[in-house]
N, C-alpha and C. Protein backbone atom coordinates (compact mmCIF):
# COMPACT_ATOMS: atom_id res chain seq x y z
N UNK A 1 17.43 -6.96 -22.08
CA UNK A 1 16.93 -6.23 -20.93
C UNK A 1 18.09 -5.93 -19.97
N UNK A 2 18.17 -4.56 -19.09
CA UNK A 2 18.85 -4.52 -18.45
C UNK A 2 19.11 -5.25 -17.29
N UNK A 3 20.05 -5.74 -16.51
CA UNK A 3 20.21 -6.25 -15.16
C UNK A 3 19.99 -5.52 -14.37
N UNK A 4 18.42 -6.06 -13.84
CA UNK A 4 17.99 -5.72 -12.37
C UNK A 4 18.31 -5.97 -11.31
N UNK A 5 19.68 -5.16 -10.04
CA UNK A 5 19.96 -5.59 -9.04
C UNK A 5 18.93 -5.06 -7.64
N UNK A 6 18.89 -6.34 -7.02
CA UNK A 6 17.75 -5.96 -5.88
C UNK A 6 18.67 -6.40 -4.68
N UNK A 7 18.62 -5.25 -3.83
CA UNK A 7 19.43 -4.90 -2.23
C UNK A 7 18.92 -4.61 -1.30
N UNK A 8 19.28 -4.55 -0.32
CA UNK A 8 18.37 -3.65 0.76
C UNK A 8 18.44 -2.74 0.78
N UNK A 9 17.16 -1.87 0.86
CA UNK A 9 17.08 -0.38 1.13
C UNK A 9 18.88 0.46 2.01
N UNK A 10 19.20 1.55 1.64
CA UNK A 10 19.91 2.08 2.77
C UNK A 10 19.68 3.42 2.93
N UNK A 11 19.89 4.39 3.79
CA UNK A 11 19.19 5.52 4.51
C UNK A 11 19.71 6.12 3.17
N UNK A 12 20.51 5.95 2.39
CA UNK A 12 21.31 7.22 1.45
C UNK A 12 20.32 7.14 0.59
N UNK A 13 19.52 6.11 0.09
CA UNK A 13 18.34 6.15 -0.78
C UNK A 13 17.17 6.75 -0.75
N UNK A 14 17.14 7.10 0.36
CA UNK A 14 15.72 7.96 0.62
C UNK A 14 15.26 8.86 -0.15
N UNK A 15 15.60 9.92 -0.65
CA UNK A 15 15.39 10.62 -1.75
C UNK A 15 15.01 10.49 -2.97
N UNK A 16 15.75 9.13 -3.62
CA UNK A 16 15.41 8.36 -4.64
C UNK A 16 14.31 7.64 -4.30
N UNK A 17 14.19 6.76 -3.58
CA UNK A 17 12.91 5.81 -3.10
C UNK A 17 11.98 6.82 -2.57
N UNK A 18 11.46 8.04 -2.27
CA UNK A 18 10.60 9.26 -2.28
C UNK A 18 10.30 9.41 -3.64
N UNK A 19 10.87 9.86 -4.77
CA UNK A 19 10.74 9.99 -6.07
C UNK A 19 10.00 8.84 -6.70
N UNK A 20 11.11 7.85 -6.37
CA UNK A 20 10.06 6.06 -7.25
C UNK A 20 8.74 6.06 -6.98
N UNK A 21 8.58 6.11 -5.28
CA UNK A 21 7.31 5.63 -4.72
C UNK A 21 6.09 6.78 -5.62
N UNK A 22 6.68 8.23 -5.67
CA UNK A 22 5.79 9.63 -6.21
C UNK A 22 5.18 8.86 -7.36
N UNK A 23 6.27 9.01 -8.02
CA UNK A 23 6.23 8.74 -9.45
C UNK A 23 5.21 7.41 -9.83
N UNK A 24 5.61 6.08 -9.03
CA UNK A 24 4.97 5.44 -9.38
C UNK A 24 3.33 5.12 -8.83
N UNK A 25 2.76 6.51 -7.88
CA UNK A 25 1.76 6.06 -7.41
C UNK A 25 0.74 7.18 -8.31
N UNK A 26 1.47 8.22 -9.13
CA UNK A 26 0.92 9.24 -9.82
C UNK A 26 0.16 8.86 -10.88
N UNK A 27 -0.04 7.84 -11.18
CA UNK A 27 -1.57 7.45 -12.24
C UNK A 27 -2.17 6.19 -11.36
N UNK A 28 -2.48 5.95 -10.01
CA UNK A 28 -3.10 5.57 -9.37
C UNK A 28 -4.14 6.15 -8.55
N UNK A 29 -5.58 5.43 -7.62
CA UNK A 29 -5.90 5.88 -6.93
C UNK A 29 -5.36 6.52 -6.12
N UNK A 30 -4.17 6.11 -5.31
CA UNK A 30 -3.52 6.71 -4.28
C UNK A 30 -2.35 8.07 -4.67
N UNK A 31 -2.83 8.38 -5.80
CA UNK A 31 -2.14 9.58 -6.89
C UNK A 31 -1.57 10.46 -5.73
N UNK A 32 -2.76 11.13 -4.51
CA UNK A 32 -2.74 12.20 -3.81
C UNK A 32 -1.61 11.70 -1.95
N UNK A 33 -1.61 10.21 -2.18
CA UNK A 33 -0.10 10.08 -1.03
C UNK A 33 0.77 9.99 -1.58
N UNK A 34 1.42 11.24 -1.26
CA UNK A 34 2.97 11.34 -0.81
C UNK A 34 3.17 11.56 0.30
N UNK A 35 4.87 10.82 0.62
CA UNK A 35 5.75 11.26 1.38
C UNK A 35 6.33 12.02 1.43
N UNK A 36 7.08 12.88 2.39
CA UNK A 36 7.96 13.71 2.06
C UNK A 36 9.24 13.23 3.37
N UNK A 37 9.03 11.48 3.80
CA UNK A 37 10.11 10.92 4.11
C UNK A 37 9.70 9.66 4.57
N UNK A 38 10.39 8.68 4.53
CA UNK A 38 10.45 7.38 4.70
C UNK A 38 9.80 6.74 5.84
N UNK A 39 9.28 6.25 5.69
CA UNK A 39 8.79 5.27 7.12
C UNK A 39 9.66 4.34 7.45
N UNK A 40 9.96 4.45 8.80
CA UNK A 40 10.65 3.35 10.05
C UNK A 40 9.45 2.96 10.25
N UNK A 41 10.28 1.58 10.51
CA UNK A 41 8.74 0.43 11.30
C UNK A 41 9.78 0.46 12.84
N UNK A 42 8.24 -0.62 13.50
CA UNK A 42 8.71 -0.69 15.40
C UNK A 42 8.95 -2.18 15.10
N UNK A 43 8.53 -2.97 13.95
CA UNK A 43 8.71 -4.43 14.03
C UNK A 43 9.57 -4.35 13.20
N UNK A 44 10.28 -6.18 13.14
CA UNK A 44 11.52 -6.15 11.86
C UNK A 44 10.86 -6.08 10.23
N UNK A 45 11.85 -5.22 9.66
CA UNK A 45 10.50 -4.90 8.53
C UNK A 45 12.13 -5.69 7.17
N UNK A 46 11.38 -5.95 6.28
CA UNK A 46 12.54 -5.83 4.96
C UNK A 46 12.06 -4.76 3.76
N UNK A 47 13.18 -4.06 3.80
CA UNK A 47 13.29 -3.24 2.62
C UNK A 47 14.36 -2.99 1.50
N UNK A 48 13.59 -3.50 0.91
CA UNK A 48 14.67 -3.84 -0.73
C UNK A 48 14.26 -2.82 -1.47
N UNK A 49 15.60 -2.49 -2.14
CA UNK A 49 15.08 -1.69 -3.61
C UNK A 49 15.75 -2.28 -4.63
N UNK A 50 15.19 -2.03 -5.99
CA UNK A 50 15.36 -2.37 -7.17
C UNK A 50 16.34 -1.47 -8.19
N UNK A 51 17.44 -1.53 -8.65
CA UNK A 51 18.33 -0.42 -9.26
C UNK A 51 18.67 -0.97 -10.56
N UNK A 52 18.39 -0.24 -11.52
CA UNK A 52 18.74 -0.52 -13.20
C UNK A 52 20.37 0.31 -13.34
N UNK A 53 21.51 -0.11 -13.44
CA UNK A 53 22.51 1.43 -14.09
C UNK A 53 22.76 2.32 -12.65
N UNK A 54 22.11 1.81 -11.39
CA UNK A 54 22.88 2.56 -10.54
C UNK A 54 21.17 3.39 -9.82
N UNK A 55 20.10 3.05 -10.98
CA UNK A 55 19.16 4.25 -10.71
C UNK A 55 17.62 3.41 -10.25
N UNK A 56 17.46 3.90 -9.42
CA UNK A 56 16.19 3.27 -8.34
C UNK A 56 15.20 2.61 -9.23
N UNK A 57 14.37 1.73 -9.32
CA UNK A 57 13.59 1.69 -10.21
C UNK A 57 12.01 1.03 -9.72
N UNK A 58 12.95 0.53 -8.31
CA UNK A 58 11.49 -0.19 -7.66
C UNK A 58 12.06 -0.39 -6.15
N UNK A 59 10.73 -0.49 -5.23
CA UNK A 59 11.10 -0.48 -4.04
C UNK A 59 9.39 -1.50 -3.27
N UNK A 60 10.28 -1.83 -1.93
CA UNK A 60 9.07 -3.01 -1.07
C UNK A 60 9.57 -2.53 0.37
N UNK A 61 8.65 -2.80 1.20
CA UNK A 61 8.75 -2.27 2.41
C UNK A 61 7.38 -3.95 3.23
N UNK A 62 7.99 -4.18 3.87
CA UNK A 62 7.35 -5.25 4.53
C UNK A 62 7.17 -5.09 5.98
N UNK A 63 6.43 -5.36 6.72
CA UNK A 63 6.77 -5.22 8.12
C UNK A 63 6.39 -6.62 8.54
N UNK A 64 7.63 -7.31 9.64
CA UNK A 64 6.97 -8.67 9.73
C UNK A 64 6.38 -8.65 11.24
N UNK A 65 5.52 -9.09 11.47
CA UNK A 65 5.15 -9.82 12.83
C UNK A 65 5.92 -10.36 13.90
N UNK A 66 5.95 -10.39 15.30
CA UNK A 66 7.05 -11.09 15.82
C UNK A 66 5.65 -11.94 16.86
N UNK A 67 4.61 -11.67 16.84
CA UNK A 67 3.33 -11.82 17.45
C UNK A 67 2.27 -11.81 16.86
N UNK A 68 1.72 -13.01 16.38
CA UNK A 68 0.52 -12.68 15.58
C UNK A 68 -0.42 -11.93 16.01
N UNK A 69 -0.95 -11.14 14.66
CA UNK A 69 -2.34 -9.89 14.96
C UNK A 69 -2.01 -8.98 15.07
N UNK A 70 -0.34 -8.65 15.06
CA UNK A 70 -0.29 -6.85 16.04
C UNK A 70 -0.01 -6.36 14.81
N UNK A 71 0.23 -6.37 13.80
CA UNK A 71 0.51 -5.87 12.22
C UNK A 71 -0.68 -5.69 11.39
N UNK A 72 -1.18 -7.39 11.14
CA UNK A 72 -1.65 -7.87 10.34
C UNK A 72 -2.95 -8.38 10.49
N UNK A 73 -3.81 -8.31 9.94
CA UNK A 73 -5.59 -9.01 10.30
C UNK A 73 -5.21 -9.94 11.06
N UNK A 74 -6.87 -10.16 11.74
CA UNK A 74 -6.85 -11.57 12.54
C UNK A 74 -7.33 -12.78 12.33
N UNK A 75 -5.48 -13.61 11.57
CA UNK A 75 -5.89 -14.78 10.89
C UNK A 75 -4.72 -15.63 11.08
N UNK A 76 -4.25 -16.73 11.27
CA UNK A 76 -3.63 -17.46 11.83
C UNK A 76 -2.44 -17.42 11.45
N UNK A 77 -1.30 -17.46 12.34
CA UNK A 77 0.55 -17.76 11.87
C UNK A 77 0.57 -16.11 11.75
N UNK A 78 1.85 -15.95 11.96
CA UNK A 78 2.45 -14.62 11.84
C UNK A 78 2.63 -13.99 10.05
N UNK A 79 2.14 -13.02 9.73
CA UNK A 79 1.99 -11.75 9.00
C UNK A 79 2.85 -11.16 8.85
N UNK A 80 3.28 -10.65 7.63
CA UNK A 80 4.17 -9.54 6.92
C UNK A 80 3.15 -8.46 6.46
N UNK A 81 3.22 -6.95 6.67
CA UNK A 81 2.17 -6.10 6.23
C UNK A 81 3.08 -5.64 4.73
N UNK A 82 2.95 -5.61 3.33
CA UNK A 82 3.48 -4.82 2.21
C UNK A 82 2.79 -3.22 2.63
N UNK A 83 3.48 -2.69 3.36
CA UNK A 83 3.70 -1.03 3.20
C UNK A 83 3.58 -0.46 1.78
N UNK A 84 4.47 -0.27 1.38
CA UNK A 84 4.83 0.00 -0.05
C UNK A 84 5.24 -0.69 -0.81
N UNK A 85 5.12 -0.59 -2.57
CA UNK A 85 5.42 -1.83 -3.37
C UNK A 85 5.11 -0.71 -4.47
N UNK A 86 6.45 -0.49 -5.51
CA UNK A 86 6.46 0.47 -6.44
C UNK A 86 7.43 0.72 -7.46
N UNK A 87 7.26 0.38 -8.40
CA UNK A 87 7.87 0.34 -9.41
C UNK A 87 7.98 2.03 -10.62
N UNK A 88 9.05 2.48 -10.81
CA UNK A 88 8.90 3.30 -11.94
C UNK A 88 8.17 3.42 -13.05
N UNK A 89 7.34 3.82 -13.11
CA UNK A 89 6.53 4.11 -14.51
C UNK A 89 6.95 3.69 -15.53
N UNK A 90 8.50 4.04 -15.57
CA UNK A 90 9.38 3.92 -17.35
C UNK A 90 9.87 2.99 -17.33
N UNK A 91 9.52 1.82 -15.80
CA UNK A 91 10.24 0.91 -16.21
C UNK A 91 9.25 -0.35 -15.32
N UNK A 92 7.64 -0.28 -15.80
CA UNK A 92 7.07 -1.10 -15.25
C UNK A 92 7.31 -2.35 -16.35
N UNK A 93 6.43 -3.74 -16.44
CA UNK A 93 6.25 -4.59 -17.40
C UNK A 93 7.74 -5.65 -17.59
N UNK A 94 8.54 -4.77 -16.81
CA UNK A 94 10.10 -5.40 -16.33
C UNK A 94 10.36 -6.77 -15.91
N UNK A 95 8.81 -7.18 -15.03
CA UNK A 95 9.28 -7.74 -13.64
C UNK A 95 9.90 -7.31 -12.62
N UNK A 96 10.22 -6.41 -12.40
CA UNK A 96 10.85 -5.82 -11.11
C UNK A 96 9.73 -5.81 -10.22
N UNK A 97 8.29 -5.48 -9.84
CA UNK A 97 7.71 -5.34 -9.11
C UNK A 97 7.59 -7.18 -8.50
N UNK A 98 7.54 -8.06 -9.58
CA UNK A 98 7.27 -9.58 -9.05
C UNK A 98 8.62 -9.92 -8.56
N UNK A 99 9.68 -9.53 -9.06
CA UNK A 99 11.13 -10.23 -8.49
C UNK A 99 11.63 -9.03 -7.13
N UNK A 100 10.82 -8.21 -6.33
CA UNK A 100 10.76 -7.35 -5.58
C UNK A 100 10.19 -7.90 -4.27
N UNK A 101 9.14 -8.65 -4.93
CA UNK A 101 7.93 -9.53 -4.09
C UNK A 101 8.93 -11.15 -3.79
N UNK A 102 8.97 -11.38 -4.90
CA UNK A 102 9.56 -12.93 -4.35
C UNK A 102 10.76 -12.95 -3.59
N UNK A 103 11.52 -11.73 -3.52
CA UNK A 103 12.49 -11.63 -2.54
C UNK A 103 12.34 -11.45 -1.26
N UNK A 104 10.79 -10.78 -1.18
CA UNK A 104 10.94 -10.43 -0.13
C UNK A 104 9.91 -11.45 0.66
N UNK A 105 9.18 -12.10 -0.07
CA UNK A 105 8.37 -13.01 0.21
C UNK A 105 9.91 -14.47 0.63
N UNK A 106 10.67 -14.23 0.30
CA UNK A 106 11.47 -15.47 0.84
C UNK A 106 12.20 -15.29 1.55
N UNK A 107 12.63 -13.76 2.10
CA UNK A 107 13.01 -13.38 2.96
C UNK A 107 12.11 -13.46 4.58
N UNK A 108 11.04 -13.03 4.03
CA UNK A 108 10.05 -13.62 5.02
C UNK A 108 9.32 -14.90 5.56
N UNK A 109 9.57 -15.65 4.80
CA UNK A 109 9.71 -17.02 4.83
C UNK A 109 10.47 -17.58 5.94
N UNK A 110 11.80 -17.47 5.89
CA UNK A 110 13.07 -17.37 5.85
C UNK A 110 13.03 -16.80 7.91
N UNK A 111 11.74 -16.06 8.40
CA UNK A 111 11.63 -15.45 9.46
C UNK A 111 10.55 -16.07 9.80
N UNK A 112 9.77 -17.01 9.27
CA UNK A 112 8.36 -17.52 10.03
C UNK A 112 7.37 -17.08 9.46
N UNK A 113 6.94 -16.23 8.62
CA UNK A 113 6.23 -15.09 8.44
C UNK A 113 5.29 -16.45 7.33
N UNK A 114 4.03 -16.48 7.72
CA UNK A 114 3.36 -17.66 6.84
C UNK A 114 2.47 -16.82 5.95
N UNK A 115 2.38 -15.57 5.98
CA UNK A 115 0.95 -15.16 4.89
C UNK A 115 1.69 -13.44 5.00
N UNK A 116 1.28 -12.76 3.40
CA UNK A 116 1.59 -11.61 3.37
C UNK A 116 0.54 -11.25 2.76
N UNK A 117 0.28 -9.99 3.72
CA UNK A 117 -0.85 -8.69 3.39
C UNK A 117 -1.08 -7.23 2.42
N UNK A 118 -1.86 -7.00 1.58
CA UNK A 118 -1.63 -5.59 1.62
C UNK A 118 -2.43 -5.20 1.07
N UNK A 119 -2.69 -4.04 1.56
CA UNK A 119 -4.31 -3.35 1.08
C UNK A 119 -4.06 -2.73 0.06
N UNK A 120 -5.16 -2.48 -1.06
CA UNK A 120 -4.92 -1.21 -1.86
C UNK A 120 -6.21 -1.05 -2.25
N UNK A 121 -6.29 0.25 -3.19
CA UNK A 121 -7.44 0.84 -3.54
C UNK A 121 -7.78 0.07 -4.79
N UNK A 122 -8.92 0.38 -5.58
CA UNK A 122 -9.88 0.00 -6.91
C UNK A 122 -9.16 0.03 -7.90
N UNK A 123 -7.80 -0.12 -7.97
CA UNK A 123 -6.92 0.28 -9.65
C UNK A 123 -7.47 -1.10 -9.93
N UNK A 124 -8.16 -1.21 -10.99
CA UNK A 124 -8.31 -2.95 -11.26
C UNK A 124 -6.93 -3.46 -12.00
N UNK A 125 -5.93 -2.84 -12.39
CA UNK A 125 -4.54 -3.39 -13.22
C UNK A 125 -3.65 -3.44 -11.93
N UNK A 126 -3.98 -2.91 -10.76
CA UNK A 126 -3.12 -3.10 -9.25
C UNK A 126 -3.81 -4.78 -8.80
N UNK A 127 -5.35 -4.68 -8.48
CA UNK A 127 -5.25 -5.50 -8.13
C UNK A 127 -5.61 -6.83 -8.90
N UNK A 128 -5.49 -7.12 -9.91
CA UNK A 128 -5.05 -7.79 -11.01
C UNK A 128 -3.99 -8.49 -11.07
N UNK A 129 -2.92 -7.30 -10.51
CA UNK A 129 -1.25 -8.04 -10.39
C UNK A 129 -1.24 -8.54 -9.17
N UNK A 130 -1.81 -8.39 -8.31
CA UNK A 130 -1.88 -9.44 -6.89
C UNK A 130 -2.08 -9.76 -7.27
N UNK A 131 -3.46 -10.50 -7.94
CA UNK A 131 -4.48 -11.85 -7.67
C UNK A 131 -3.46 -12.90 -8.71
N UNK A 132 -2.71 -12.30 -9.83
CA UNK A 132 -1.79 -13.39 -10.64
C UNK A 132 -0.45 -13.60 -10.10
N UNK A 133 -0.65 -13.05 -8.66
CA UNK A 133 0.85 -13.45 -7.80
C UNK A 133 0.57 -14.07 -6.52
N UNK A 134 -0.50 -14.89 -6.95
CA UNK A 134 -1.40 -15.80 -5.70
C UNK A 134 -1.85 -15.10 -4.43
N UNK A 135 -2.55 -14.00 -4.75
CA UNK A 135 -3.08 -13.06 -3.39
C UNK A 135 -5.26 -13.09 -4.10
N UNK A 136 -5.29 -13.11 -2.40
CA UNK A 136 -7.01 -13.00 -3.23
C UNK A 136 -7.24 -12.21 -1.67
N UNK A 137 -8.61 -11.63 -2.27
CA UNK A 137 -9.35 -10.17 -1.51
C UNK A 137 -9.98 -10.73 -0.61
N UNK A 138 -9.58 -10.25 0.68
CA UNK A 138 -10.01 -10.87 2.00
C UNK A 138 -11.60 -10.00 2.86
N UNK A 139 -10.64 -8.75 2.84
CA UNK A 139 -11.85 -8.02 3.09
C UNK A 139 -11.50 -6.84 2.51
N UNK A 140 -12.29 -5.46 3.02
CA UNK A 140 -12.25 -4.36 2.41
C UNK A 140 -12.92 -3.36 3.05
N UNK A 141 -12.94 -1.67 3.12
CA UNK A 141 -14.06 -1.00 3.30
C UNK A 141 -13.52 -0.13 2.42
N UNK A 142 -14.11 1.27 2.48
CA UNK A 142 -13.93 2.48 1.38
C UNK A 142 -13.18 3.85 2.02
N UNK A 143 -12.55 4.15 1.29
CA UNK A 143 -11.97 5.48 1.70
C UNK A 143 -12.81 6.28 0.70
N UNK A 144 -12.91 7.43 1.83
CA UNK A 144 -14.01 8.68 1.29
C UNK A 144 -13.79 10.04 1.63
N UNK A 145 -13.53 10.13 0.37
CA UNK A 145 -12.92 11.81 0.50
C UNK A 145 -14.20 12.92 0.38
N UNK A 146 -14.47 13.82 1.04
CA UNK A 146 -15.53 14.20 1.66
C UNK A 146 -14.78 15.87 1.20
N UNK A 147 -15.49 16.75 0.15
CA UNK A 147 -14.90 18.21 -0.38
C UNK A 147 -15.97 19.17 -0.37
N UNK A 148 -16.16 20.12 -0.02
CA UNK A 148 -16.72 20.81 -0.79
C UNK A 148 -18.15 21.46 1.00
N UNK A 149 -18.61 22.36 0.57
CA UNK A 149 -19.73 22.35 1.08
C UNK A 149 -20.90 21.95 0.99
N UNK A 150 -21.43 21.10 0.26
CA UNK A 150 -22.78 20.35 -0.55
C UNK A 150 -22.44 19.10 0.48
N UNK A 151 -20.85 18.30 -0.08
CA UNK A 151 -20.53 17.20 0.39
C UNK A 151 -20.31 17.04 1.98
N UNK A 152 -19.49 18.41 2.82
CA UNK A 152 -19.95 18.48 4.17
C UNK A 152 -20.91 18.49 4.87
N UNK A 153 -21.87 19.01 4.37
CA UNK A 153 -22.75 19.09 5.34
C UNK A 153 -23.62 17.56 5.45
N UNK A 154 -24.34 17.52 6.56
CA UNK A 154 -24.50 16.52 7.35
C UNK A 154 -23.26 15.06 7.77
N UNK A 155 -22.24 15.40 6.89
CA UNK A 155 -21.45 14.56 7.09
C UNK A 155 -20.18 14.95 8.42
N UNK A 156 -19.88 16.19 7.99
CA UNK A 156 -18.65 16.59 9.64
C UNK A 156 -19.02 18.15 9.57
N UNK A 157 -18.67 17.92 11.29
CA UNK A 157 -19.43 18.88 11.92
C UNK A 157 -17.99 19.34 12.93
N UNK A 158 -17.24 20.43 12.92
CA UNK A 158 -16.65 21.20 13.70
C UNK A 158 -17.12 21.33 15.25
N UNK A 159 -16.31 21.08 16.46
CA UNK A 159 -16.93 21.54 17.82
C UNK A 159 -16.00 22.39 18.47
N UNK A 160 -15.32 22.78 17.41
CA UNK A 160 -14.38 23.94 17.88
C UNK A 160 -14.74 25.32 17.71
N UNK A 161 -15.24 26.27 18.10
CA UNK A 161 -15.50 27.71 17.49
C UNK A 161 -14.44 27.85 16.34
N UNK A 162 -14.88 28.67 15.74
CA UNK A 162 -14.14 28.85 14.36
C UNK A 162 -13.18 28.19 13.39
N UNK A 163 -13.59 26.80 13.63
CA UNK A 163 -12.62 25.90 12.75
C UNK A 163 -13.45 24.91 11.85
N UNK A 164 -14.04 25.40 10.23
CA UNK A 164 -14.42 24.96 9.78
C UNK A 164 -14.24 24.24 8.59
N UNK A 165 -14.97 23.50 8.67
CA UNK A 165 -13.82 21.86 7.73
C UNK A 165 -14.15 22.42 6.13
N UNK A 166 -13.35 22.19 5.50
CA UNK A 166 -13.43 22.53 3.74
C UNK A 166 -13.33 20.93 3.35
N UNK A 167 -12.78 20.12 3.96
CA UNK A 167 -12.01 18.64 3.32
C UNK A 167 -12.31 17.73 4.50
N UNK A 168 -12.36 16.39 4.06
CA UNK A 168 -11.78 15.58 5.04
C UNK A 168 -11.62 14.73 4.50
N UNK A 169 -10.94 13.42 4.82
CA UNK A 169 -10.86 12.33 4.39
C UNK A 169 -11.29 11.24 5.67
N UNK A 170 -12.17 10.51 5.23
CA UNK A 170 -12.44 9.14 5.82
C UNK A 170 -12.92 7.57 5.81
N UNK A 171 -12.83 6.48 6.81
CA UNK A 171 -12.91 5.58 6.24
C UNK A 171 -14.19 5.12 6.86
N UNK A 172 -15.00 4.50 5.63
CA UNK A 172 -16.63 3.59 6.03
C UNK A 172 -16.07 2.68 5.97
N UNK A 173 -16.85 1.98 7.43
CA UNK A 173 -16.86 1.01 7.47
C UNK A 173 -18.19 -0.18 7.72
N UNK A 174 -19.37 0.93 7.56
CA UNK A 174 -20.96 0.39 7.62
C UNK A 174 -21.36 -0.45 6.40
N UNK A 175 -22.66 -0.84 6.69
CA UNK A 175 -22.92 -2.03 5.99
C UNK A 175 -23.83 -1.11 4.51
N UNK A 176 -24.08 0.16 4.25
CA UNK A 176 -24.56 0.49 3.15
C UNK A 176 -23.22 0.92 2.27
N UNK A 177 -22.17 0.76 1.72
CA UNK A 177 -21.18 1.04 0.82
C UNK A 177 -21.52 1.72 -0.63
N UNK A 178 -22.99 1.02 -1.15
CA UNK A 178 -23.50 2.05 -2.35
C UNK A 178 -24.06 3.26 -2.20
N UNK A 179 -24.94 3.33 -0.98
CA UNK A 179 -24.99 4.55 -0.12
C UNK A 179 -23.85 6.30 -0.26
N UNK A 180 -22.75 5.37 0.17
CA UNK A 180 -21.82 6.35 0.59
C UNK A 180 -21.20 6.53 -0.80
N UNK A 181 -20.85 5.25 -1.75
CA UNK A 181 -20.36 5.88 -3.29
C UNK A 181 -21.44 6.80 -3.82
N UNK A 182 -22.20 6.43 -3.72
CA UNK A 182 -23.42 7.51 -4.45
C UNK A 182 -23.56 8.95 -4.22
N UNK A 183 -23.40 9.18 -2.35
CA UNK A 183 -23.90 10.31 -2.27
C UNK A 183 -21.91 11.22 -2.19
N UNK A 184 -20.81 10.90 -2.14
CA UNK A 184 -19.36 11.61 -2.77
C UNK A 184 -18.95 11.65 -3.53
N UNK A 185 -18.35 12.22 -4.04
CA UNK A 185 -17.95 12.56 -5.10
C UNK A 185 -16.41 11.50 -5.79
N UNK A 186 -15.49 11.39 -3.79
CA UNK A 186 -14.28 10.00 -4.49
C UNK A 186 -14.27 9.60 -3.61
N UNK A 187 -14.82 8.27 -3.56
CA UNK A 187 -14.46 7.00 -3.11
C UNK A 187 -14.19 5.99 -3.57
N UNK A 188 -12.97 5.30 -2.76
CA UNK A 188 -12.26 4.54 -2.92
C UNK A 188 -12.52 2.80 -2.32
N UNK A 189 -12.93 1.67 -2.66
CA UNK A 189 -12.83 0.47 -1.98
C UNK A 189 -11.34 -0.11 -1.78
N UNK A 190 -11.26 -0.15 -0.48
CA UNK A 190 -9.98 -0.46 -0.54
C UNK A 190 -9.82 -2.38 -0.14
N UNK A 191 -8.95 -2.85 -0.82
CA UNK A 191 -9.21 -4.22 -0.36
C UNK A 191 -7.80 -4.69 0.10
N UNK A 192 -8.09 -5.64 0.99
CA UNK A 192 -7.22 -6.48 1.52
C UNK A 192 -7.09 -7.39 0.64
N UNK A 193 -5.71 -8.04 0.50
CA UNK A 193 -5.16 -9.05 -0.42
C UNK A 193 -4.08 -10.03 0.55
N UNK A 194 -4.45 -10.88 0.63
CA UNK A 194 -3.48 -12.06 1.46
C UNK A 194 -3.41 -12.71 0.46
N UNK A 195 -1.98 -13.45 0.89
CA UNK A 195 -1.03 -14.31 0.16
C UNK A 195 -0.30 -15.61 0.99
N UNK A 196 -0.38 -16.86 1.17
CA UNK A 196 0.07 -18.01 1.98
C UNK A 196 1.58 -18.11 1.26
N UNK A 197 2.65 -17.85 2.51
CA UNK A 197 3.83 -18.35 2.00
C UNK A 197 4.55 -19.48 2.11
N UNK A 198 3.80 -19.76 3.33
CA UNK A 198 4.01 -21.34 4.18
C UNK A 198 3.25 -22.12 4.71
N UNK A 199 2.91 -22.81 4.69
CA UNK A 199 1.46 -24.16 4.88
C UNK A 199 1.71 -24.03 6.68
């Protein structure tokens, strides 16, 4: 296997880590986010990427807490949020996505940071690879993509003269959830996944 070197992100990577993140979210629920540039955090965040031969192959984006709650759910000791976490397609099954995590999980350690977060959608092989990297589903609601005219109506309603919605996207957060899968066409459960890094 090749030698996987893992570094910190640097601004010259952006382009490449745009591509990884594309690439690797393109047979996922979240197929339809892209970037078309990098996120800065306001808290101290760690960002590592993963390089095979010089060439990007995986990337993590963390944001840590300096105050518990202002990141991260409300649950005790300071929080790291996983932003992004993405591995190349051609080069998943590597380990790079787990030796991506444990770096950065000890990097955060390393800052106080006692539990790491991160939401994602229904891929059951996504969240699969949390739950066998000691993360379990905290909470959740649904993202609901709302198309079409059948699917608008009674759901959003324009109060602007002449600005009428074709799309929207939004998030339920009510207590009927089979309700709302039933009557759209894509929805998404998205779940929270926490992880204890420090007792």
């Amino acid at each position: 296997m090749e030698a996987i070197d893992i570094r910190e992100y640097k601004p010259e990577d952006e382009e490449s880590w745009l591509r990884c993140r594309a690439l690797a979210f393109l047979n996922t629920a979240y197929y339809d986010n892209v970037l078309r540039e990098k996120e800065k955090y306001q808290n101290p965040a760690i960002e590592l990427v993963a390089t095979i031969d010089g060439l990007l192959v995986g990337l993590i984006d963390l944001e840590c807490e300096t105050v518990p709650n202002t990141v991260c759910s409300a649950r005790p000791g300071l929080g790291a949020m996983i932003w992004h976490l993405a591995v190349h397609p051609d080069y998943r099954q590597k380990g790079i996505g787990t030796a991506l995590l444990s770096r950065a999980a000890d990097i955060a350690a390393k800052r106080g940071v006692v539990r790491l977060e991160a939401w994602t959608r229904d891929d059951p092989w996504v969240q699969s690879w949390y739950e066998c990297r000691g993360f379990r589903a905290v909470d959740s609601y649904l993202h609901v993509f709302i198309d079409g005219a059948s699917e608008l109506k009674g759901a959003i309603k324009s109060e602007i003269p002449g600005l009428l919605p074709v799309q929207a996207f939004a998030h339920y957060v009510g207590k009927e959830p089979e309700a709302i899968a039933g009557r759209f066409k894509r929805v998404h459960r998205c779940a929270l996944y926490e992880r204890r890094i420090l007792s």
